[in-house]
N, C-alpha and C. Protein backbone atom coordinates (compact mmCIF):
# COMPACT_ATOMS: atom_id res chain seq x y z
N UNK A 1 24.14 -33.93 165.81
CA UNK A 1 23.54 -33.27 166.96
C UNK A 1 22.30 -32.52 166.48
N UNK A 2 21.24 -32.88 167.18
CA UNK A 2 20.40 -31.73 166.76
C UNK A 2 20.40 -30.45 166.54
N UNK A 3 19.91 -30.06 166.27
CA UNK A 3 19.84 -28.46 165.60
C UNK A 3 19.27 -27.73 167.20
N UNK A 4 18.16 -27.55 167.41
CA UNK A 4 17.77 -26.82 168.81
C UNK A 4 19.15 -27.16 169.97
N UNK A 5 19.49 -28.48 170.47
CA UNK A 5 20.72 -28.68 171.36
C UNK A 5 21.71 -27.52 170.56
N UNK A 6 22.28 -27.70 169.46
CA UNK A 6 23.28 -27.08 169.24
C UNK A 6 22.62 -25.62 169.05
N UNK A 7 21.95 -24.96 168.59
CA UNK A 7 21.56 -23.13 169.30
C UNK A 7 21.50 -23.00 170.60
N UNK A 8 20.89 -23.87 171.74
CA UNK A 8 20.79 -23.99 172.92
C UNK A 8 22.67 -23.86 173.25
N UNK A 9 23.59 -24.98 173.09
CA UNK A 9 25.03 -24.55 173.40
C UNK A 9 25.31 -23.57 173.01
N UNK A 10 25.15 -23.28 171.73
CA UNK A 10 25.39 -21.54 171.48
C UNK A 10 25.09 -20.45 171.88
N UNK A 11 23.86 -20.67 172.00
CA UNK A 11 23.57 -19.38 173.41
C UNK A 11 23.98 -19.46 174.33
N UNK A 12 24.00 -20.25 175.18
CA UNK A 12 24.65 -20.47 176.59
C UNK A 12 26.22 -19.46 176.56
N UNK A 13 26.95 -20.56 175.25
CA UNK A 13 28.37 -20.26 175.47
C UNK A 13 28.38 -18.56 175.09
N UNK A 14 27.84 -18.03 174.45
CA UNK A 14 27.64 -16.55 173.77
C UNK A 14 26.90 -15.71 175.13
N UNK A 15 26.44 -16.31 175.65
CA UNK A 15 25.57 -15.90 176.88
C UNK A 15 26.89 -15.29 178.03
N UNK A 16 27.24 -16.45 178.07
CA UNK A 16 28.24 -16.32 179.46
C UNK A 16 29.98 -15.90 178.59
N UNK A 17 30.00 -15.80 177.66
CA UNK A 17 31.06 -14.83 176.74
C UNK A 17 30.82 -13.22 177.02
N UNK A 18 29.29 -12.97 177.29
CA UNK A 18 28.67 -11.77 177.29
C UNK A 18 28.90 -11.50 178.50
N UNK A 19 28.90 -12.09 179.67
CA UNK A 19 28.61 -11.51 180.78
C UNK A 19 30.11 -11.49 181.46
N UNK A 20 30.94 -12.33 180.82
CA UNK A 20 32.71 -11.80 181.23
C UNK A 20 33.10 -11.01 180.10
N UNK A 21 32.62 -10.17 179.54
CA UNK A 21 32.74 -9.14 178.62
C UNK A 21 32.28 -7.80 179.61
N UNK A 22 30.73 -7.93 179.96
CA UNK A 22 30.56 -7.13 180.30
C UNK A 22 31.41 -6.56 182.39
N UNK A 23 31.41 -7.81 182.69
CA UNK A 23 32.04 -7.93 184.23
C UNK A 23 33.40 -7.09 183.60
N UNK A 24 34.42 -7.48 182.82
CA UNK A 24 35.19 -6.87 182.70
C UNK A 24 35.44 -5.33 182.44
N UNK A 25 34.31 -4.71 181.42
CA UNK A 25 33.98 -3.74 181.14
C UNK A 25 33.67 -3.08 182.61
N UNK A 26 33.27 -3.41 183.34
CA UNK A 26 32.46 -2.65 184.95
C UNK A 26 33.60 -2.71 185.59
N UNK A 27 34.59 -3.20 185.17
CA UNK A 27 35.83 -3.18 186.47
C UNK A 27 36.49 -4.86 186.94
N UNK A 28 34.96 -5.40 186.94
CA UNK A 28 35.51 -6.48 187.77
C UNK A 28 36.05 -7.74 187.37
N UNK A 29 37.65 -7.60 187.15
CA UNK A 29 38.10 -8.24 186.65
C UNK A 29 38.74 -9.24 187.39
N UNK A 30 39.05 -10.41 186.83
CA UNK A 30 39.88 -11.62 187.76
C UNK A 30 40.65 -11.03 187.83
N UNK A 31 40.88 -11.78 189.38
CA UNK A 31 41.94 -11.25 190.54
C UNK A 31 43.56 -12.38 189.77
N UNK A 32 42.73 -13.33 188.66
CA UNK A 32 44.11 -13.99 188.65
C UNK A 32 44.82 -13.56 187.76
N UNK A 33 46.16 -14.11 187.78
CA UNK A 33 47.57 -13.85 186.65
C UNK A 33 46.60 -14.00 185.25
N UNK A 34 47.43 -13.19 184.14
CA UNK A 34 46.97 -13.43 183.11
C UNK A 34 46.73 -14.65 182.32
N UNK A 35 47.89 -15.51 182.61
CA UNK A 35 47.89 -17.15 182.43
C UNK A 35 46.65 -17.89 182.73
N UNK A 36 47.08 -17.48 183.97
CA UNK A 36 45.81 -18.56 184.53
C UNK A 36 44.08 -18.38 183.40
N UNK A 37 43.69 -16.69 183.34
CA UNK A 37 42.79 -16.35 182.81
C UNK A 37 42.72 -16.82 181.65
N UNK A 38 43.56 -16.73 180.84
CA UNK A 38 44.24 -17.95 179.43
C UNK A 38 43.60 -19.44 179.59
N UNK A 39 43.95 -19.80 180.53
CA UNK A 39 43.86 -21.61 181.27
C UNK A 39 42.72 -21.63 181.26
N UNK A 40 41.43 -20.37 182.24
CA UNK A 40 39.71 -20.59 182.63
C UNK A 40 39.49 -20.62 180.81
N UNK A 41 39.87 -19.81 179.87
CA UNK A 41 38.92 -19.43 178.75
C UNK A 41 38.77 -20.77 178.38
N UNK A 42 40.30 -21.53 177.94
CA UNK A 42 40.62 -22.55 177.31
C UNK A 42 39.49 -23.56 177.97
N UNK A 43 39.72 -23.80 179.03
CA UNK A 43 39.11 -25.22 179.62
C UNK A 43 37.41 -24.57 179.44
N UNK A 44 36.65 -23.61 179.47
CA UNK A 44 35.47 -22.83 179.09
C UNK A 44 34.98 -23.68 177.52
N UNK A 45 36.03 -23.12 176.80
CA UNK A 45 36.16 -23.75 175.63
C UNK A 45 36.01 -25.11 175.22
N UNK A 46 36.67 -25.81 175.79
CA UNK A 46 37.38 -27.24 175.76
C UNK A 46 35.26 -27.42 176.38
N UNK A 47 34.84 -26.79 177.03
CA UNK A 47 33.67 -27.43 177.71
C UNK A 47 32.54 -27.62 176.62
N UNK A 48 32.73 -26.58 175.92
CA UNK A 48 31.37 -26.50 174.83
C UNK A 48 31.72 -27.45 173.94
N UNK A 49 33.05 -27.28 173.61
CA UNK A 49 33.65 -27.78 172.18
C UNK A 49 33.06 -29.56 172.64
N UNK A 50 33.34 -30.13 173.52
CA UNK A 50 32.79 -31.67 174.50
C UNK A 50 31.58 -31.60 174.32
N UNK A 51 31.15 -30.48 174.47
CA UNK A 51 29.27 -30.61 174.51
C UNK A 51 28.39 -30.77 173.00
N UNK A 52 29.56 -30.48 171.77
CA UNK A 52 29.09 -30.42 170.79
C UNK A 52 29.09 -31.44 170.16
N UNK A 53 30.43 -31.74 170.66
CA UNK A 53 30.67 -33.60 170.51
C UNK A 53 30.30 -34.41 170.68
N UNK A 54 28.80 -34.71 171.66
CA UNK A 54 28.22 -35.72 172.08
C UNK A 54 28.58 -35.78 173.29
N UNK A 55 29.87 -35.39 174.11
CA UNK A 55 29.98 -35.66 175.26
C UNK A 55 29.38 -35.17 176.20
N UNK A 56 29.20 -36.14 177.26
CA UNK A 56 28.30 -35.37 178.37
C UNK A 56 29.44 -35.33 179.75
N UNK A 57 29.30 -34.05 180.00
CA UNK A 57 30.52 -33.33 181.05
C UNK A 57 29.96 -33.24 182.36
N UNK A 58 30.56 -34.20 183.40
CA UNK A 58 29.71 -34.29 184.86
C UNK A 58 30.62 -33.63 185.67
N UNK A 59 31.90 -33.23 185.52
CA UNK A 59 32.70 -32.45 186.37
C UNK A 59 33.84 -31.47 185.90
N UNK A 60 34.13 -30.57 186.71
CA UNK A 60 34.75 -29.50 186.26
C UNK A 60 35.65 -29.35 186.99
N UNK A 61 36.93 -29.31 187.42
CA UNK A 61 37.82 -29.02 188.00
C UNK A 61 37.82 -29.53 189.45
N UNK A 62 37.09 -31.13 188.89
CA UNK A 62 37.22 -32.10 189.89
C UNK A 62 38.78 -32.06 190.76
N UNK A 63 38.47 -31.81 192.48
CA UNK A 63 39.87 -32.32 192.96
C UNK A 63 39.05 -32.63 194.51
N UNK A 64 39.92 -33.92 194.93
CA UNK A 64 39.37 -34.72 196.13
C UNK A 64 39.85 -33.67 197.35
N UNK A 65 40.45 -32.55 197.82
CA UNK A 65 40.73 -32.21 198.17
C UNK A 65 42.32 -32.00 198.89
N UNK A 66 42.85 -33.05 199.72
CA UNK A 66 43.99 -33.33 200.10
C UNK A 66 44.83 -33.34 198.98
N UNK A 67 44.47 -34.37 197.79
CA UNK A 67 45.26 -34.28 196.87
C UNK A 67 45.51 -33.16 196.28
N UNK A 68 46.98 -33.17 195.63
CA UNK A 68 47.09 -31.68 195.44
C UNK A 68 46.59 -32.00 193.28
N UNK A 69 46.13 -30.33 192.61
CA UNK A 69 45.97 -30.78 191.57
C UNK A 69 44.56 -31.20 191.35
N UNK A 70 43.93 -30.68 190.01
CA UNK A 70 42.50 -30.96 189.55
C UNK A 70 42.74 -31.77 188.35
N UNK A 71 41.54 -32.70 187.84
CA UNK A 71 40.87 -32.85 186.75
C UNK A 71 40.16 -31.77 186.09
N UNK A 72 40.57 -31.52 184.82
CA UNK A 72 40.39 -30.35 184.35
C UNK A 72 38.51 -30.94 184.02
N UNK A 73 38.07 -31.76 182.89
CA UNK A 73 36.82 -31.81 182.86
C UNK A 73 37.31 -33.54 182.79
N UNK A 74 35.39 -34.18 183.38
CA UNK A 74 35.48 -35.29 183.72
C UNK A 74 34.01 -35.65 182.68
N UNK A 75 33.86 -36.18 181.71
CA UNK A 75 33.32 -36.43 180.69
C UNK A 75 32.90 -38.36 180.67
N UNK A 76 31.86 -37.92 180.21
CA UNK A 76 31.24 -39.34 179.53
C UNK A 76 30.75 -39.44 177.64
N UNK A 77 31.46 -40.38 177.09
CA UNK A 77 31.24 -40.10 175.74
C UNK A 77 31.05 -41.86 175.42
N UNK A 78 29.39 -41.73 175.72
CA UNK A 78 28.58 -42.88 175.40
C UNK A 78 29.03 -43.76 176.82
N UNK A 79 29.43 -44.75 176.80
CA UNK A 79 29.63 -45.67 178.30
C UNK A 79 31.16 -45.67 178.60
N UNK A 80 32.11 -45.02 178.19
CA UNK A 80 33.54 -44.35 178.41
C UNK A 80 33.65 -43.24 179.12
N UNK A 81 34.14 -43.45 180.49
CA UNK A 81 34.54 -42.19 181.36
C UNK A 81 35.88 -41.86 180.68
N UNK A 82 36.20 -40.42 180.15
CA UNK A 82 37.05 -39.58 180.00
C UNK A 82 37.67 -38.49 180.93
N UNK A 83 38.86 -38.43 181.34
CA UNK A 83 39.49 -37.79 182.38
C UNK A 83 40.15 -36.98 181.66
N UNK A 84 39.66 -35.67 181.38
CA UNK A 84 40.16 -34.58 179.86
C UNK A 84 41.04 -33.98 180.97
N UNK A 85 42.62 -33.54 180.29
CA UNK A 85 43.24 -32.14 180.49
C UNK A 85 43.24 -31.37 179.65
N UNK A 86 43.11 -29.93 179.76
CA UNK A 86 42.87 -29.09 178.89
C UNK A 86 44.44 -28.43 179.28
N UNK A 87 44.81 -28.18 177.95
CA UNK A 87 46.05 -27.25 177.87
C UNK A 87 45.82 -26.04 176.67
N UNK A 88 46.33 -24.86 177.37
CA UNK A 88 45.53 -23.45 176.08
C UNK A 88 47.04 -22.80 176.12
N UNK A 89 47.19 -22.21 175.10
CA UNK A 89 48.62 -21.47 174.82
C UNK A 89 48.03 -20.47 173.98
N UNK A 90 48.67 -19.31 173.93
CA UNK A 90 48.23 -18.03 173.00
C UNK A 90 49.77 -18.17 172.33
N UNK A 91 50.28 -19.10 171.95
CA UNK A 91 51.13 -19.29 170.89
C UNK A 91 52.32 -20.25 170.61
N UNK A 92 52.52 -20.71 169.80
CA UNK A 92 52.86 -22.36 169.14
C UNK A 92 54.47 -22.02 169.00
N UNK A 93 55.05 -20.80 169.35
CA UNK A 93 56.18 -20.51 168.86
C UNK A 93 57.38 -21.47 170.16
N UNK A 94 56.75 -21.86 171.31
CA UNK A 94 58.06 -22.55 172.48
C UNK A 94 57.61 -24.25 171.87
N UNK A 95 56.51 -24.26 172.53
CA UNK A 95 56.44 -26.41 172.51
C UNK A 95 54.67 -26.54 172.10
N UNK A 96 54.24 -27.31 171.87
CA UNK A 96 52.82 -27.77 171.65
C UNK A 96 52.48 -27.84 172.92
N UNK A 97 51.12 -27.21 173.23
CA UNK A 97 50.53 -27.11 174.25
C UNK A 97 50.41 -28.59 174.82
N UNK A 98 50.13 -29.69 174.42
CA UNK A 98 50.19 -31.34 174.69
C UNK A 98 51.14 -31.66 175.43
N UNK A 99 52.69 -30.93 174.65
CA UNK A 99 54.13 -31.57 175.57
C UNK A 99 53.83 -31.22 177.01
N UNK A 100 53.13 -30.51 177.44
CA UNK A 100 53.19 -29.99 178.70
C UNK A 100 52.33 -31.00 179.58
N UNK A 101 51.63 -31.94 179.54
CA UNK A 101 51.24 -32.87 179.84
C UNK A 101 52.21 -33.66 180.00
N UNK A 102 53.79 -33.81 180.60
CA UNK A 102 54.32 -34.92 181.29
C UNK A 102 54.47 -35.76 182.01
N UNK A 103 55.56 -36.56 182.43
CA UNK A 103 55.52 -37.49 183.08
C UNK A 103 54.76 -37.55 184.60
N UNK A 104 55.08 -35.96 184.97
CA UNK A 104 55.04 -36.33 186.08
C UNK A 104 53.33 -35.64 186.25
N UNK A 105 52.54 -34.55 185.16
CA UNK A 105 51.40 -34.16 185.23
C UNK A 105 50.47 -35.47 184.73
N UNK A 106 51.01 -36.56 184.18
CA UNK A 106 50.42 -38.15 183.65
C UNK A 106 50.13 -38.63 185.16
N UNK A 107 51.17 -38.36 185.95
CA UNK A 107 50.82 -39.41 187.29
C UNK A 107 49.90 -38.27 187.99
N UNK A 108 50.15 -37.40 188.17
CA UNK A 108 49.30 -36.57 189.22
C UNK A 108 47.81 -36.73 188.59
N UNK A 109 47.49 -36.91 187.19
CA UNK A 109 46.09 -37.30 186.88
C UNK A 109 45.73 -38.86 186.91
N UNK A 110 46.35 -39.41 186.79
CA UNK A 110 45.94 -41.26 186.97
C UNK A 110 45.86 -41.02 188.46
N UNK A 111 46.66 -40.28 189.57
CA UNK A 111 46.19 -40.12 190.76
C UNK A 111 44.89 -39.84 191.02
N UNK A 112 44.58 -38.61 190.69
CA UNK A 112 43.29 -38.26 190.69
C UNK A 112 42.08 -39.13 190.09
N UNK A 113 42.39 -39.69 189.04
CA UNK A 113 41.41 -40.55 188.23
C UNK A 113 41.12 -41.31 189.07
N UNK A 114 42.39 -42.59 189.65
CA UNK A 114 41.82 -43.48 190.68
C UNK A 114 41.15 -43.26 191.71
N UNK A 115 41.26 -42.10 192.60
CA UNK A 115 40.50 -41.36 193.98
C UNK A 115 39.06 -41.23 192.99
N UNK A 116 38.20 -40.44 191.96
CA UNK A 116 37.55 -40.41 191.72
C UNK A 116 36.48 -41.73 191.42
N UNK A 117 37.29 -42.38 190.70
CA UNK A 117 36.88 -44.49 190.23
C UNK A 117 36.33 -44.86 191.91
N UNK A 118 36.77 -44.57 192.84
CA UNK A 118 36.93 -45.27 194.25
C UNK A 118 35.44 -44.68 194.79
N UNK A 119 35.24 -43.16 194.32
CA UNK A 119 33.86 -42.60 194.54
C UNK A 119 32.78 -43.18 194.07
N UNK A 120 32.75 -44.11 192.87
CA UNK A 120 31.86 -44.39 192.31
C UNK A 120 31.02 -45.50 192.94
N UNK A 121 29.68 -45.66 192.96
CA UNK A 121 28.90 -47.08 193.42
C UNK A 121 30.12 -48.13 193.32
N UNK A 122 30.34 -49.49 194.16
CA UNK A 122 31.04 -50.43 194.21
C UNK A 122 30.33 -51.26 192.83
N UNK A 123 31.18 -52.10 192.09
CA UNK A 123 30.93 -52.60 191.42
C UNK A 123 30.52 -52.18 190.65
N UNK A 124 30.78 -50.75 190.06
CA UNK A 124 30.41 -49.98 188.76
C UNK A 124 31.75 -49.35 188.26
N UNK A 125 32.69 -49.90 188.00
CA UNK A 125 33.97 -49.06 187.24
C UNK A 125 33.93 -49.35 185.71
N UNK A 126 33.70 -48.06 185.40
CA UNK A 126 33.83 -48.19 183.63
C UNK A 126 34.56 -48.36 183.17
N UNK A 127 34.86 -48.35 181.97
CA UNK A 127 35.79 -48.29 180.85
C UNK A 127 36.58 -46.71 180.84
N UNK A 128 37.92 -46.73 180.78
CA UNK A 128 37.63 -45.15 180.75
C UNK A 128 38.88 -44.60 179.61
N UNK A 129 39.38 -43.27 180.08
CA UNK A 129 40.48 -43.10 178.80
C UNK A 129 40.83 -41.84 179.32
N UNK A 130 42.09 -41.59 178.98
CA UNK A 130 42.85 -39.43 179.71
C UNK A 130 42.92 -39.49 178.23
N UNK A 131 42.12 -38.30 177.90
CA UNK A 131 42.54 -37.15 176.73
C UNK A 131 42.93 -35.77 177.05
N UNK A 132 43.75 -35.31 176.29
CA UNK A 132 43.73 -34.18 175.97
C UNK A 132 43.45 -32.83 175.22
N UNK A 133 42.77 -31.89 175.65
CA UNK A 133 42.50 -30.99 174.46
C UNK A 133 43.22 -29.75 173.99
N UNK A 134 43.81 -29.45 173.29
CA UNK A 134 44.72 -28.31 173.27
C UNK A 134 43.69 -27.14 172.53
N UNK A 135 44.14 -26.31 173.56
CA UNK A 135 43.26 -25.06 172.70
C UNK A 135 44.30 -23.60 172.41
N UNK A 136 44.31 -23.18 170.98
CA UNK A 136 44.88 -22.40 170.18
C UNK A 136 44.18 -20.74 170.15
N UNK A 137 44.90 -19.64 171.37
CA UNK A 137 44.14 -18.14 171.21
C UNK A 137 45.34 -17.64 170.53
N UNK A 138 45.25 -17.42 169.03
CA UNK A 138 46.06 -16.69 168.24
C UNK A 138 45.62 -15.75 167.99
N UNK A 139 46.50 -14.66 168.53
CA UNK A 139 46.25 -13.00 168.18
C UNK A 139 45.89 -12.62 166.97
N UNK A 140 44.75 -12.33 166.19
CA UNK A 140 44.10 -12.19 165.26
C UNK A 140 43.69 -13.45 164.43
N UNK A 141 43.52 -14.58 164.63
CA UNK A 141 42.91 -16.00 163.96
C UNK A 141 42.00 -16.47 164.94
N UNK A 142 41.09 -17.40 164.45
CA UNK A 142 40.29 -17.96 165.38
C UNK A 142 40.78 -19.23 166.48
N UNK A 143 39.96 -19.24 167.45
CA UNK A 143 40.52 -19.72 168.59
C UNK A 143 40.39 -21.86 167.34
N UNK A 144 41.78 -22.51 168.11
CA UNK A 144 42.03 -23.81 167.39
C UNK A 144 41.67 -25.16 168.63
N UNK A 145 40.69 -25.51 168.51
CA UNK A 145 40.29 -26.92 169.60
C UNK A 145 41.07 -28.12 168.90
N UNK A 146 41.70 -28.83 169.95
CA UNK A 146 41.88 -30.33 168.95
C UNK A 146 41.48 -30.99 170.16
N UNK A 147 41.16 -31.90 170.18
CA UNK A 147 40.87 -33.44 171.38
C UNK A 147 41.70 -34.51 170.76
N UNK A 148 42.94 -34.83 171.38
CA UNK A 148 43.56 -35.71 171.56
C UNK A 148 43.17 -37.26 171.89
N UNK A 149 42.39 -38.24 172.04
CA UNK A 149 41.70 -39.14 172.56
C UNK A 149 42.61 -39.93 173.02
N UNK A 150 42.49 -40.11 174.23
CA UNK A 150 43.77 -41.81 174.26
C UNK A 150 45.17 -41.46 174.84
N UNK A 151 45.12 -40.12 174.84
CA UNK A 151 46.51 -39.63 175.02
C UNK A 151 47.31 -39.97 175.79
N UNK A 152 47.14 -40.72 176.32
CA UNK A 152 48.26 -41.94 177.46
C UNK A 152 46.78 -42.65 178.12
N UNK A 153 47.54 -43.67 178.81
CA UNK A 153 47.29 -45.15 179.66
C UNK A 153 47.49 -44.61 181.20
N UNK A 154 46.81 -45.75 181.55
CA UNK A 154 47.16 -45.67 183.13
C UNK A 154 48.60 -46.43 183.34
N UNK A 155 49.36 -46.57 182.48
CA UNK A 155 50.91 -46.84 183.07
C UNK A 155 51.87 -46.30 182.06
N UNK A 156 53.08 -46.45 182.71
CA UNK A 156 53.99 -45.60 181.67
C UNK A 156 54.60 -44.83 182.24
C-alpha cells in the first residue's frame, strides 16, 4: 500500500477515535448497551483494518429493510464481492468470537447477500465469498484483528 493512502487511513481512523473521545468527554454518550458500543468499535475497526488490506468497502451495515438483520461491511477485494461479519469480544475466556456466527446467523446473511446480488445491474453477479473478522479488546493489550476469508459457502 502506499505510504500517503496508508497516513491518509491513519488519520482518518485517529481523527474520528478523537472525536468519540472527545463526544464522550462532553457528555454525549451512546444511548446504546455497552455491548452493542463493543460491536460499533469492532466493526469501526474491522473497517480500517479492510482498508489497509487493499479492500475497498462500499457498504456498512447494509440491510434491505423488511428483512430483519444487517451486513456488517460489504467489501470488494479486487473483482470478489465479500459479505464480512464482524464479531468483537472484550474476552476469549466463554467461546471464540467466530463460534458465534451460526447456523442460523449463516442463513440470515446468505439471506441478505442474495437480496443485495438481486440489487445489482442484471447480468453483473460476481464472484463473491462471507468472511469473518474477529476483533480482540483486551483489557490492557492491544486491540487483535483476524479476517477469516471463506468462512462458509452459500450452503450448509
Amino acid at each position: 500500500m502506499p505510504v500517503a493512502r496508508s497516513f491518509g487511513i491513519d488519520f482518518i481512523e485517529r481523527g474520528i477515535a478523537a472525536l468519540d473521545w472527545l463526544a464522550e468527554r462532553r457528555g454525549r454518550q451512546s444511548l446504546l448497551a455497552s455491548h452493542l458500543r463493543t460491536g460499533e468499535r469492532g466493526e469501526e475497526a474491522a473497517f480500517f483494518y479492510l482498508l489497509r488490506n487493499g479492500f475497498t468497502v462500499v457498504a456498512q451495515r447494509w440491510n434491505d429493510g423488511p428483512l430483519p438483520g444487517d451486513l456488517d461491511l460489504i467489501a470488494w477485494q479486487g473483482d470478489l464481492l465479500c459479505f464480512i461479519e464482524v464479531k468483537t469480544r472484550s474476552s476469549k475466556e466463554v467461546a471464540t468470537a467466530s463460534s458465534a456466527v451460526d447456523r442460523n446467523k449463516r442463513q440470515t446473511l446468505r439471506r441478505l447477500a442474495r437480496q443485495y446480488l438481486r440489487q445489482l445491474p442484471e447480468g453483473e453477479r460476481p464472484e463473491t465469498r462471507f468472511d469473518i473478522v474477529t476483533v480482540y479488546e483486551l483489557q490492557g493489550k492491544p486491540r487483535e484483528i483476524r479476517l477469516i476469508p471463506g468462512a462458509f459457502g452459500w450452503s450448509g
